[in-house]
PDB file of N, CA and C in Angstrom:
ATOM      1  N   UNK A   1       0.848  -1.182   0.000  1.00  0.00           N
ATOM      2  CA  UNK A   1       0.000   0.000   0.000  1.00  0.00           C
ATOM      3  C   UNK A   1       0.889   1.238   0.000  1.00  0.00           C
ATOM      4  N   UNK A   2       0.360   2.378  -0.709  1.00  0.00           N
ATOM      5  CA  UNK A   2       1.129   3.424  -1.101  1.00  0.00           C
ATOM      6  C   UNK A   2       0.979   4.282   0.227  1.00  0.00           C
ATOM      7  N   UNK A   3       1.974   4.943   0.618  1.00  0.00           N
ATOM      8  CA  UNK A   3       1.214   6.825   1.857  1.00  0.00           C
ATOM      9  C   UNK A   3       1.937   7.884   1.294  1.00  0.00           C
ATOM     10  N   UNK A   4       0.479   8.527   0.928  1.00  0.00           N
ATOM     11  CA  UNK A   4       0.372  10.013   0.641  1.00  0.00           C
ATOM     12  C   UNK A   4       0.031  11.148   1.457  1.00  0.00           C
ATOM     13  N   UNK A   5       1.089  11.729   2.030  1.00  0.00           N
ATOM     14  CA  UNK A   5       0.811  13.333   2.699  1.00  0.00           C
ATOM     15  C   UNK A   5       0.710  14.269   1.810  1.00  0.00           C
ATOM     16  N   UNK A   6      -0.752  14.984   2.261  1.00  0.00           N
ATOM     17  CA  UNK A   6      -0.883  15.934   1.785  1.00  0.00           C
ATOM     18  C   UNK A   6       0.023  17.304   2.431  1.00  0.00           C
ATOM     19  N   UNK A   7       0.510  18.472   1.504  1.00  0.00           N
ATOM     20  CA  UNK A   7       1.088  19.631   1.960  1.00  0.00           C
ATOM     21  C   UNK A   7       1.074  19.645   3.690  1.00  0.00           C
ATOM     22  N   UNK A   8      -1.102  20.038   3.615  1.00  0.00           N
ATOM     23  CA  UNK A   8      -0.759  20.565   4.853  1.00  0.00           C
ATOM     24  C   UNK A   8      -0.612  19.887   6.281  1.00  0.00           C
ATOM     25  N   UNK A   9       0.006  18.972   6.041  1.00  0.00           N
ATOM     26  CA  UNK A   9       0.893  17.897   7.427  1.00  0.00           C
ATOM     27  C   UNK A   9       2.065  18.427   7.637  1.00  0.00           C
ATOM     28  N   UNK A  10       2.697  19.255   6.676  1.00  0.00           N
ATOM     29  CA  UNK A  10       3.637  19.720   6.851  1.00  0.00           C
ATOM     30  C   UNK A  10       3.602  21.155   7.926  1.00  0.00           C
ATOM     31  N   UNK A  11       2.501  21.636   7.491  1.00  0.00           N
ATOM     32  CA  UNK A  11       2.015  22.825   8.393  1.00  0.00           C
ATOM     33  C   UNK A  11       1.935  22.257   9.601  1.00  0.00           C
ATOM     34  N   UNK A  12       1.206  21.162  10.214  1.00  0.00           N
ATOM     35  CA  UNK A  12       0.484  20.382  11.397  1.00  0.00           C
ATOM     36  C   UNK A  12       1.758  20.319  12.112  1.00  0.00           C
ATOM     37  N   UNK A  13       2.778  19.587  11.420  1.00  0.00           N
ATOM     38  CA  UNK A  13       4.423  19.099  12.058  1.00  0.00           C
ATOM     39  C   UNK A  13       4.655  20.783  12.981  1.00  0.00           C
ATOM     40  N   UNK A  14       5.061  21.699  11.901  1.00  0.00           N
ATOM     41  CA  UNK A  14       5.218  23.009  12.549  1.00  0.00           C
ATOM     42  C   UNK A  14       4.825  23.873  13.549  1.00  0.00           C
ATOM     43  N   UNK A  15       3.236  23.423  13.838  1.00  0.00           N
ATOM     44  CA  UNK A  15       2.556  23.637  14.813  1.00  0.00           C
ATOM     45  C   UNK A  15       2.494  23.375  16.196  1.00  0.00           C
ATOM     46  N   UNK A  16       2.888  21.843  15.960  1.00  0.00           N
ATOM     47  CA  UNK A  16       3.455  20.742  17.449  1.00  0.00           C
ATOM     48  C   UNK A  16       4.697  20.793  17.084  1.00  0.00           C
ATOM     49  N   UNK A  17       5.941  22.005  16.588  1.00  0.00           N
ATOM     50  CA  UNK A  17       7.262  21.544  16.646  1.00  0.00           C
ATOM     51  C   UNK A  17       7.703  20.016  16.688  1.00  0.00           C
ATOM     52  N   UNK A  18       6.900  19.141  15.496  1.00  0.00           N
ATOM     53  CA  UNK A  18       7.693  17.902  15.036  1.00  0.00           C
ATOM     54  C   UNK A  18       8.191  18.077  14.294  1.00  0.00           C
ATOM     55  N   UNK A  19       9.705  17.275  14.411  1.00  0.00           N
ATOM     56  CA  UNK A  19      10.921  17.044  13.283  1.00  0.00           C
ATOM     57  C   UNK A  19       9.660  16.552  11.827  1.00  0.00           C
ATOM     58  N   UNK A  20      10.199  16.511  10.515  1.00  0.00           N
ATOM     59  CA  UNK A  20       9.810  15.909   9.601  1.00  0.00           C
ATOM     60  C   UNK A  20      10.200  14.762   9.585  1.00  0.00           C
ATOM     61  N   UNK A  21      11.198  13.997  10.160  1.00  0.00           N
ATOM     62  CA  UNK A  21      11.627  12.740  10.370  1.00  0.00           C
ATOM     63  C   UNK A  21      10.326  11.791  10.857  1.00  0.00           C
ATOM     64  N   UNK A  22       9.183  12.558  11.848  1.00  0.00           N
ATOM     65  CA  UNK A  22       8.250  12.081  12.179  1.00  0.00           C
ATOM     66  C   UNK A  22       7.701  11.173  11.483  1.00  0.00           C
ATOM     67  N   UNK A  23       6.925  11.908   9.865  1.00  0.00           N
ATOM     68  CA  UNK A  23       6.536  11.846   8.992  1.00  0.00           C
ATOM     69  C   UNK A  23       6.808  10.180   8.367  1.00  0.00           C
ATOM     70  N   UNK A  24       8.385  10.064   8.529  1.00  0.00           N
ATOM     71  CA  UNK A  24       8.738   9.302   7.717  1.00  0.00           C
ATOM     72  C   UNK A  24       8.868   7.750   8.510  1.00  0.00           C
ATOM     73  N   UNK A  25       8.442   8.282   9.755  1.00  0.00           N
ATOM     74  CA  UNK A  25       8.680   6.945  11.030  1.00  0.00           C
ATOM     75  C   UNK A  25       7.153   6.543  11.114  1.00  0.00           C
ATOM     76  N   UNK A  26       5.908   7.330  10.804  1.00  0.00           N
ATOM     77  CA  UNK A  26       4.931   7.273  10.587  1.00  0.00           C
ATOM     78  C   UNK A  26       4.269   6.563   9.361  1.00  0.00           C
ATOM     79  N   UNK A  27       5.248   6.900   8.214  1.00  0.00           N
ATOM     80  CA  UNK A  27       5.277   5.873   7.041  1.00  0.00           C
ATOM     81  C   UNK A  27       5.515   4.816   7.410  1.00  0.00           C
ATOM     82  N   UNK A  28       6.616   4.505   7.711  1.00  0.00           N
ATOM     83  CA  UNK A  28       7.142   3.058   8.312  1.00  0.00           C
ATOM     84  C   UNK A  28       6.221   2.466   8.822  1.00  0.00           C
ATOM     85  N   UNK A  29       5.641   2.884  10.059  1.00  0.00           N
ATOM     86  CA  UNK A  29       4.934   2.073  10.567  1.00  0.00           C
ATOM     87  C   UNK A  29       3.170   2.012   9.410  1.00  0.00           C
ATOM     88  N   UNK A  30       3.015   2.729   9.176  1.00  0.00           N
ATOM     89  CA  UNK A  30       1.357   2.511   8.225  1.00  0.00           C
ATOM     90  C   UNK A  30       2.303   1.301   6.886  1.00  0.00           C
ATOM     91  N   UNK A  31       3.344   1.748   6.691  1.00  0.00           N
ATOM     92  CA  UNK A  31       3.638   0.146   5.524  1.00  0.00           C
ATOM     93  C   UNK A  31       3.400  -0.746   6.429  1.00  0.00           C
ATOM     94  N   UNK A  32       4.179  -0.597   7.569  1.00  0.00           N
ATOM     95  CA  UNK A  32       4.589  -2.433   8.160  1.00  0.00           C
ATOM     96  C   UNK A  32       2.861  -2.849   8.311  1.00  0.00           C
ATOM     97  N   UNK A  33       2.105  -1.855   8.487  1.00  0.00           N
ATOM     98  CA  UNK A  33       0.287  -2.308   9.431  1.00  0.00           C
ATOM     99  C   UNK A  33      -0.521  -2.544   7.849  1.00  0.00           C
ATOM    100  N   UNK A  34       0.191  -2.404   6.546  1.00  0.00           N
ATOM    101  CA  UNK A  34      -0.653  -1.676   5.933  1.00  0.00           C
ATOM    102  C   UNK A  34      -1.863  -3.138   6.089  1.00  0.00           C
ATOM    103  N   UNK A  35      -1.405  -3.957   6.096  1.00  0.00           N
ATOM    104  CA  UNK A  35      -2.334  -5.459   5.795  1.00  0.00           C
ATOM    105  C   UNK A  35      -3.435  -5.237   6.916  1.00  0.00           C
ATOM    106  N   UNK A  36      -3.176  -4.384   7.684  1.00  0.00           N
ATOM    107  CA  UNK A  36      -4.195  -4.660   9.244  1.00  0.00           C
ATOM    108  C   UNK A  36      -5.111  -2.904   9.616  1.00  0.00           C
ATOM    109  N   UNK A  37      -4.776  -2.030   8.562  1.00  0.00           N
ATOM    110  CA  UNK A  37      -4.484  -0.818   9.140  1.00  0.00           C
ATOM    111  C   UNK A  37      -5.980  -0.548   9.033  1.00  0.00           C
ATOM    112  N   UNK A  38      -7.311  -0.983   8.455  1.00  0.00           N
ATOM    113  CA  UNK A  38      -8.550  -1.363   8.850  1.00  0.00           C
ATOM    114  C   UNK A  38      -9.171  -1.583  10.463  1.00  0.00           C
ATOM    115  N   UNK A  39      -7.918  -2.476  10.847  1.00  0.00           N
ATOM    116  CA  UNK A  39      -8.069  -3.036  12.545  1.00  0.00           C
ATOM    117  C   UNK A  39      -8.015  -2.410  13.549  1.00  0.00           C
ATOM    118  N   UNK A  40      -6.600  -1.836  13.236  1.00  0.00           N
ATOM    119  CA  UNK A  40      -5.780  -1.133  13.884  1.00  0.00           C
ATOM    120  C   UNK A  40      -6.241   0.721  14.336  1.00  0.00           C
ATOM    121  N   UNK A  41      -7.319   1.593  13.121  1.00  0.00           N
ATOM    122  CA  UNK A  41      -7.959   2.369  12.667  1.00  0.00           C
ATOM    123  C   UNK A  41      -9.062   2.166  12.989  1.00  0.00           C
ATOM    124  N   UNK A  42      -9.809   3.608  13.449  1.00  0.00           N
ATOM    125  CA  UNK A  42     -11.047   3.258  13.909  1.00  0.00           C
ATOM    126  C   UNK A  42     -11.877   4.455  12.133  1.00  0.00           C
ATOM    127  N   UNK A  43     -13.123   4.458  11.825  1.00  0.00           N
ATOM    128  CA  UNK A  43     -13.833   5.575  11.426  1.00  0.00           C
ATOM    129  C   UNK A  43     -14.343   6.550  12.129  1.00  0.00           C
ATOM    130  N   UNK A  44     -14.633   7.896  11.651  1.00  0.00           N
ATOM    131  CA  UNK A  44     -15.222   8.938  12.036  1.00  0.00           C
ATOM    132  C   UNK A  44     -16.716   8.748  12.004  1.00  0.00           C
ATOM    133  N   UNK A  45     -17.096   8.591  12.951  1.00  0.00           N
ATOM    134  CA  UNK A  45     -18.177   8.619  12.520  1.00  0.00           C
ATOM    135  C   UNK A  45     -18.879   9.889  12.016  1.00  0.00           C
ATOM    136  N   UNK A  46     -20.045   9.178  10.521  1.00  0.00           N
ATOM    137  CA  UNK A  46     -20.506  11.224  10.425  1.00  0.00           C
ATOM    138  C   UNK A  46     -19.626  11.091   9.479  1.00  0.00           C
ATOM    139  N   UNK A  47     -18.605  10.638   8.994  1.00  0.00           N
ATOM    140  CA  UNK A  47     -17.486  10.940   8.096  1.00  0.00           C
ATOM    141  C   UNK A  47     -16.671  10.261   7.112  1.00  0.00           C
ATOM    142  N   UNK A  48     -17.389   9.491   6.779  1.00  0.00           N
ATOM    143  CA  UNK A  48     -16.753   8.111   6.132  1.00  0.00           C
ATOM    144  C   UNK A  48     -16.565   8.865   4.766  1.00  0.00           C
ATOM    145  N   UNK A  49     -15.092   8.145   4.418  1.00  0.00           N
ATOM    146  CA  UNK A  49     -14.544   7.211   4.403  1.00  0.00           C
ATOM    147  C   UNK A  49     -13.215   7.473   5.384  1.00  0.00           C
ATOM    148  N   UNK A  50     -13.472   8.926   5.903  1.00  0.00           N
ATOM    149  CA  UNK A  50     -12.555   9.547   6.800  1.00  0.00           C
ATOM    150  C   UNK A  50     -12.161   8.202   8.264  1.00  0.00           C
ATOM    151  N   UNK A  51     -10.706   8.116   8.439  1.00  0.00           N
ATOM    152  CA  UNK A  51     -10.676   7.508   9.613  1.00  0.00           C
ATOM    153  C   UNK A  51      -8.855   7.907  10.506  1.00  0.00           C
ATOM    154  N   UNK A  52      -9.692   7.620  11.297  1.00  0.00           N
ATOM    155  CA  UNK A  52      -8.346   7.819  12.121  1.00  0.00           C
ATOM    156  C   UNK A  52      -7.286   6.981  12.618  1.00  0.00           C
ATOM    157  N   UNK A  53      -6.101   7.241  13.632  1.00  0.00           N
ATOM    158  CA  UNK A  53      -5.074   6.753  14.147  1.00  0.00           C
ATOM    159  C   UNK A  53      -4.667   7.275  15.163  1.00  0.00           C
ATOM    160  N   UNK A  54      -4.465   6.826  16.504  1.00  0.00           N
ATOM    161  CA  UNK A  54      -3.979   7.204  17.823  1.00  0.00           C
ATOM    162  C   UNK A  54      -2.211   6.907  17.616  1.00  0.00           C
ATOM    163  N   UNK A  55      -1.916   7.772  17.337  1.00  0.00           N
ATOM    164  CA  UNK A  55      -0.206   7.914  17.538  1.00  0.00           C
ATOM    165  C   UNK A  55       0.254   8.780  18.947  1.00  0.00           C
ATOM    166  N   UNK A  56       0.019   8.228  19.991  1.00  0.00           N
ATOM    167  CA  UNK A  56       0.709   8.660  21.488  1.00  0.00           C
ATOM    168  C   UNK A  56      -0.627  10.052  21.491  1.00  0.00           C
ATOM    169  N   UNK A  57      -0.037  11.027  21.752  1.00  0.00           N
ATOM    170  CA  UNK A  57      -0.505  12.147  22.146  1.00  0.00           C
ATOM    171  C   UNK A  57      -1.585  12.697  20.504  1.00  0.00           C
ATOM    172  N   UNK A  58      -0.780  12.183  18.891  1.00  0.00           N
ATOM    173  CA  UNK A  58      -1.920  12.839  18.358  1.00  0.00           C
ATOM    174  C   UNK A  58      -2.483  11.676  17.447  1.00  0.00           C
ATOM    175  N   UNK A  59      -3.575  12.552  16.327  1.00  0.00           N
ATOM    176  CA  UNK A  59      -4.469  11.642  15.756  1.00  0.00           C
ATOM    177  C   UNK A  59      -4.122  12.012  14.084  1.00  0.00           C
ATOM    178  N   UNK A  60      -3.828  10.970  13.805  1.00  0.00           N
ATOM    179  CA  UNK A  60      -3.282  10.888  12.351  1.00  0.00           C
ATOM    180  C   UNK A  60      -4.737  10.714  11.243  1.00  0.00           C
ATOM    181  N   UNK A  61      -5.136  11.657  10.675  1.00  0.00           N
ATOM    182  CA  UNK A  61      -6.526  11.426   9.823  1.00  0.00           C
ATOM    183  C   UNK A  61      -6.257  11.187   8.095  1.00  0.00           C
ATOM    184  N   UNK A  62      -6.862  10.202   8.107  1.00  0.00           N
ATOM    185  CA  UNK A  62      -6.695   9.426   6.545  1.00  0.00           C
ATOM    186  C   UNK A  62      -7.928   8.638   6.195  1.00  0.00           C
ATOM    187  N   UNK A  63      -7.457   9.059   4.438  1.00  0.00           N
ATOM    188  CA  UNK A  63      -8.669   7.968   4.109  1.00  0.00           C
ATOM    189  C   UNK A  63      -7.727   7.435   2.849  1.00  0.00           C
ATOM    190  N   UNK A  64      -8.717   5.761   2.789  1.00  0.00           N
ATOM    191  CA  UNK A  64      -8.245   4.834   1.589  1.00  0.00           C
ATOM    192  C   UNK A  64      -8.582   5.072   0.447  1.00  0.00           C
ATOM    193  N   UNK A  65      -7.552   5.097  -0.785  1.00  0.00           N
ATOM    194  CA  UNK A  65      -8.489   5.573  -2.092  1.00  0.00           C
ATOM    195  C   UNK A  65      -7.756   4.782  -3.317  1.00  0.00           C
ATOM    196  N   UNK A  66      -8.061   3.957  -3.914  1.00  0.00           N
ATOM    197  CA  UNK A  66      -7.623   3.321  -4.950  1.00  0.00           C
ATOM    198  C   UNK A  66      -6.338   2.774  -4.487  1.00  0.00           C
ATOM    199  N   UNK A  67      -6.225   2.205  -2.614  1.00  0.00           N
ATOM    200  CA  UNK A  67      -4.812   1.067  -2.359  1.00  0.00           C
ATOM    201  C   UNK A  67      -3.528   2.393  -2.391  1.00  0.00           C
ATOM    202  N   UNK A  68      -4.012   3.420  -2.309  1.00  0.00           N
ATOM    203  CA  UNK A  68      -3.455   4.309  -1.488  1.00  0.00           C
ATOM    204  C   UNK A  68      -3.604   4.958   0.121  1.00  0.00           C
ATOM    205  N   UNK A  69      -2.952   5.077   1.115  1.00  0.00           N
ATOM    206  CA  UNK A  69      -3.724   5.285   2.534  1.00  0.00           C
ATOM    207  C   UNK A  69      -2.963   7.259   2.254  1.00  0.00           C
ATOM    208  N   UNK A  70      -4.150   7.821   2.382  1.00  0.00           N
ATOM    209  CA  UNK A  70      -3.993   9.512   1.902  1.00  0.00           C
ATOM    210  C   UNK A  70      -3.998  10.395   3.440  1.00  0.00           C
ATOM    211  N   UNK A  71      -2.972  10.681   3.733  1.00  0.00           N
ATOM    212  CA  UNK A  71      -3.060  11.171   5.009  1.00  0.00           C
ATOM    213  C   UNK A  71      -3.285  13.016   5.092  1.00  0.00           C
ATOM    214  N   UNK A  72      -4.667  13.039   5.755  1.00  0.00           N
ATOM    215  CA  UNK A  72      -4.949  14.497   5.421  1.00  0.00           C
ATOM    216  C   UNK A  72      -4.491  15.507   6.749  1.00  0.00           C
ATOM    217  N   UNK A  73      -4.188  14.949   7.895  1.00  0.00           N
ATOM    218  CA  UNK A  73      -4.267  15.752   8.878  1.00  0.00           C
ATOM    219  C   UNK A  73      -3.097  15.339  10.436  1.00  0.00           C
ATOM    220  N   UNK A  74      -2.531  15.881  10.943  1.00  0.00           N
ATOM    221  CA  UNK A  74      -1.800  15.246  11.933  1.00  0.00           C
ATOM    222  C   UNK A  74      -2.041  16.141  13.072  1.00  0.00           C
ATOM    223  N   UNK A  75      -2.867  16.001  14.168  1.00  0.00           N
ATOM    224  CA  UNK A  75      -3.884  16.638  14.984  1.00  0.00           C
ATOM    225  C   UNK A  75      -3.201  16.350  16.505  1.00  0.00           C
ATOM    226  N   UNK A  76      -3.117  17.373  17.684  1.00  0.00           N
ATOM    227  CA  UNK A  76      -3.253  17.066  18.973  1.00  0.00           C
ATOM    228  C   UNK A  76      -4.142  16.351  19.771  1.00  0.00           C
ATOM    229  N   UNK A  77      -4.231  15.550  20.294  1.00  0.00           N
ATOM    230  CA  UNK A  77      -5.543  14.969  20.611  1.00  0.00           C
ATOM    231  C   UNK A  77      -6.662  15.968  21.447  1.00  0.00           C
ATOM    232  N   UNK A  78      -6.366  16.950  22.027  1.00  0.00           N
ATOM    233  CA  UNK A  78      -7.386  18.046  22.923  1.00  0.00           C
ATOM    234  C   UNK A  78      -7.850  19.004  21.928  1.00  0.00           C
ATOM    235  N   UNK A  79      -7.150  18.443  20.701  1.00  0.00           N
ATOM    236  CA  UNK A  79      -7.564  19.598  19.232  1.00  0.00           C
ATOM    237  C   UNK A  79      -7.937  18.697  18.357  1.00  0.00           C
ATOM    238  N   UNK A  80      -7.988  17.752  18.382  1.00  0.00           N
ATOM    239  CA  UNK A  80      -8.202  16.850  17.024  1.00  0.00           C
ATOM    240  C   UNK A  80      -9.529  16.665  16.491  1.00  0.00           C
ATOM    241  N   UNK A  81     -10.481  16.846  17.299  1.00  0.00           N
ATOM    242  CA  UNK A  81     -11.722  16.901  16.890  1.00  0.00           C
ATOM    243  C   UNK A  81     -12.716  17.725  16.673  1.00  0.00           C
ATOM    244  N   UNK A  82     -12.367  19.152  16.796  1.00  0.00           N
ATOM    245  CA  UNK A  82     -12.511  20.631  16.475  1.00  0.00           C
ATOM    246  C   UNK A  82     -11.995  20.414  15.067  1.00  0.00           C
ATOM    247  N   UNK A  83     -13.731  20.325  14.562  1.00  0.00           N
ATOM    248  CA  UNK A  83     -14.104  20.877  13.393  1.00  0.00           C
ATOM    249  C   UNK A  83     -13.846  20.014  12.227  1.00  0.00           C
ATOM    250  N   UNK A  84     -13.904  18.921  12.817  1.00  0.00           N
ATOM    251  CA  UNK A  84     -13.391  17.869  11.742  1.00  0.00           C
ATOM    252  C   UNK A  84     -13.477  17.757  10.240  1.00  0.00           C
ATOM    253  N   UNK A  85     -15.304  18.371  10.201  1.00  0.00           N
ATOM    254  CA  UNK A  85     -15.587  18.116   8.758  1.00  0.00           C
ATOM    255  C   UNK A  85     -14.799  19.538   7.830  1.00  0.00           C
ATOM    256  N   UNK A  86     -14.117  20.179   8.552  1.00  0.00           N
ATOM    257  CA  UNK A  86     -12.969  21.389   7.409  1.00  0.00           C
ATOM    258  C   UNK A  86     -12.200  20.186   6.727  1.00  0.00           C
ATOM    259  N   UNK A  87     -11.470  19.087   7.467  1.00  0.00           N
ATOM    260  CA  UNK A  87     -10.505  18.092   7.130  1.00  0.00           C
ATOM    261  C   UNK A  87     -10.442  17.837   5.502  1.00  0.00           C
ATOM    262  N   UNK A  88     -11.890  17.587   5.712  1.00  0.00           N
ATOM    263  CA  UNK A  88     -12.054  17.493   4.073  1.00  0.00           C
ATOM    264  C   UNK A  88     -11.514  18.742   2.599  1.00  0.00           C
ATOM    265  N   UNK A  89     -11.410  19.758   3.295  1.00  0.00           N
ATOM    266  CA  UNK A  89     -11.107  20.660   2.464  1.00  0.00           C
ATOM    267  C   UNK A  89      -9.769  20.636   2.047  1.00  0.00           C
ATOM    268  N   UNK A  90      -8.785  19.954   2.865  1.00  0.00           N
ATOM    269  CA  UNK A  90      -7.136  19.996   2.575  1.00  0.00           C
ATOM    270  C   UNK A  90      -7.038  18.902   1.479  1.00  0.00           C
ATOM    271  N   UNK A  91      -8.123  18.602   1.223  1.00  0.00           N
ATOM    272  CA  UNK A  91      -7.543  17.348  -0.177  1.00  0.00           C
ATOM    273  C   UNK A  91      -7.918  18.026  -1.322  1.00  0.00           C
TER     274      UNK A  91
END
């Protein structure tokens, strides 16, 4: 399975002062899960095909699209759910 970040994750990193290295340790792990990442991932509800990921403190938001996993958002968790349905606009 392919992972695609969109631009503004790059903004998100800047926000929570994460290295971009993040990014790429975050890849790693969505390849190694990709077979399970259904399981592992819960949905939004209200929001499908939108779903999420608990990475420690934030919430990684993606959706599946043609065996690509498209990652739209990299969120604080006390912020991550403020306003969810904008999410959609960064694609």
């Amino acid at each position: 399975m392919l992972v695609r970040f969109v631009e503004y994750i790059k903004t998100d990193l800047k926000k929570y002062n994460l290295h971009a290295t993040y990014l790429k340790k975050i890849e790693e792990k969505l390849i190694a899960n990709s077979d399970r990442i259904t399981k592992i991932s819960q949905e939004l509800h209200g929001f499908k095909p939108l779903r999420k990921l608990r990475l420690g403190d934030y919430r990684l938001f993606f959706f599946i699209e043609a065996g690509t996993l498209v990652c739209i958002a990299l969120k604080h968790r006390k912020e991550a759910y403020d306003n969810v349905g904008n999410l959609f606009k960064r694609v």
